[in-house]
Protein backbone atom coordinates (compact mmCIF):
# COMPACT_ATOMS: atom_id res chain seq x y z
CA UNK A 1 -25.21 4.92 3.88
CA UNK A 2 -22.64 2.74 5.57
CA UNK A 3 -20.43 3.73 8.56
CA UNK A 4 -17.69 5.07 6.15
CA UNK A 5 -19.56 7.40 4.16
CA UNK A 6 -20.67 8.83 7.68
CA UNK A 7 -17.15 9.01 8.99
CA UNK A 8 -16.18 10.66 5.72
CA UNK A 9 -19.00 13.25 6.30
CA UNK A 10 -18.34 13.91 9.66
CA UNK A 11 -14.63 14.62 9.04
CA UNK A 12 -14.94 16.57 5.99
CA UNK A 13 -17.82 19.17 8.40
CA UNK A 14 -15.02 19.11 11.16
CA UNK A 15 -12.73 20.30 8.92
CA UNK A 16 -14.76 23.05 7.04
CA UNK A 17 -16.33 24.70 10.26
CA UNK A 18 -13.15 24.13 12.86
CA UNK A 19 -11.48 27.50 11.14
CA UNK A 20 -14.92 29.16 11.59
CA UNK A 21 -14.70 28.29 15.57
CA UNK A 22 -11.20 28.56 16.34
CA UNK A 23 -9.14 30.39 13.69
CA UNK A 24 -6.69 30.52 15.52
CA UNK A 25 -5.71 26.84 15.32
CA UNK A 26 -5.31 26.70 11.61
CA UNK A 27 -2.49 30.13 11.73
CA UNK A 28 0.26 27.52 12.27
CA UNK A 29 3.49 28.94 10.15
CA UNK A 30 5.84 25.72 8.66
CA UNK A 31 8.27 26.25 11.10
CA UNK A 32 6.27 26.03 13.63
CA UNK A 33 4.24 22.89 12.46
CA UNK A 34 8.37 21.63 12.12
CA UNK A 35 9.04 22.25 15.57
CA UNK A 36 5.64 20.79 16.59
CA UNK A 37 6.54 17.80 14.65
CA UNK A 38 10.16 17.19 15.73
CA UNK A 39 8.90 17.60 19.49
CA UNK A 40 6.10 15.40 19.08
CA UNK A 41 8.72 12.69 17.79
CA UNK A 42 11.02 13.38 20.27
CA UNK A 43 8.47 12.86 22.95
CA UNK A 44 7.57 9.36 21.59
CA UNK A 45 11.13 8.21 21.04
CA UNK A 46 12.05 9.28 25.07
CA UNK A 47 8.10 7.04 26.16
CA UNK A 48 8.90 3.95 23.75
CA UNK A 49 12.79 3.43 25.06
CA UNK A 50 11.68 4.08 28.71
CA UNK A 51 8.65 1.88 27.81
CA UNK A 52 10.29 -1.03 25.81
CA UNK A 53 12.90 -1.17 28.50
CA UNK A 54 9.98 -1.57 31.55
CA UNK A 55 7.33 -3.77 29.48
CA UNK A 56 9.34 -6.25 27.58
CA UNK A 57 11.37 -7.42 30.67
CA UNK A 58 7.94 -8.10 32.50
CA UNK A 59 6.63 -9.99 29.61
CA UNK A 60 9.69 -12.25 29.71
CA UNK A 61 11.58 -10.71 27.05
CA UNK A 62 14.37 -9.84 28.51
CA UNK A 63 16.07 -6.56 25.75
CA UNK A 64 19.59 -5.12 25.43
CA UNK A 65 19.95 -0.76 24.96
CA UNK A 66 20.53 -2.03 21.29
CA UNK A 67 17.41 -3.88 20.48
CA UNK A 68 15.45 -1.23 22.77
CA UNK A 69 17.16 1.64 20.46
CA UNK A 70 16.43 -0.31 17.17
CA UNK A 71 12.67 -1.54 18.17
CA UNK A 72 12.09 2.51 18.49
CA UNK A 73 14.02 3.46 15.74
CA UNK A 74 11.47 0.74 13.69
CA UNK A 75 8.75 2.18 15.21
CA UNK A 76 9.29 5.40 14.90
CA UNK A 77 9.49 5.43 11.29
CA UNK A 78 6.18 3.34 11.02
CA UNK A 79 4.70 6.11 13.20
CA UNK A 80 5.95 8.92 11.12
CA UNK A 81 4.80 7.37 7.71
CA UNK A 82 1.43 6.74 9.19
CA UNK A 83 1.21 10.13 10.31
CA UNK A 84 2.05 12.00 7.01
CA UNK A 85 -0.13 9.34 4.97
CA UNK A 86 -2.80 10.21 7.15
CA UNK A 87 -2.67 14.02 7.27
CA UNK A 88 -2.36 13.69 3.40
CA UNK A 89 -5.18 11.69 2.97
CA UNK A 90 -6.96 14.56 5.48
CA UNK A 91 -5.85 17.48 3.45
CA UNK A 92 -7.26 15.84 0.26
CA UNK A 93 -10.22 15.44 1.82
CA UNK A 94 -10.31 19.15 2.45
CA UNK A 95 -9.99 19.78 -1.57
């Protein structure tokens, strides 16, 4: 059994007994899970300008508010995409 296949198990028992434990986390209406979503995203837009605009400089790159704004823009998508493939990918598993 390689490291996969044990991942895979592991995931797919997290995700049939976590209702059993806390049923409570799974009651999540769409609008909420929205809101969640759009917060979450928020969030990480406000730490990657405010982080791009402290890290690059002391790395010796030095960035205008444009290229901080379109680096997070960029990145923010990537991050989104990732996100929604991955949850899909989790809620097939659950099938």
């Amino acid at each position: 059994m390689g490291i996969n296949h044990m991942l895979l198990s592991k995931c797919r028992w997290l995700f049939d007994e976590l209702p059993k434990f806390c049923p409570h986390i799974m009651k999540q209406s769409k609008a909420q899970s929205l809101i969640e979503s759009l917060t979450n995203t928020g969030v990480g837009v406000v730490i990657s300008l405010v982080a791009n605009a402290i890290i690059m400089p002391m790395v010796g790159l030095p960035i205008s508010v444009t290229q901080n704004i379109t680096i997070t823009v960029i990145y923010t998508i990537i991050s989104v995409t990732r996100s929604y493939i991955v949850r899909r990918y989790f809620t097939h598993l659950k099938r």
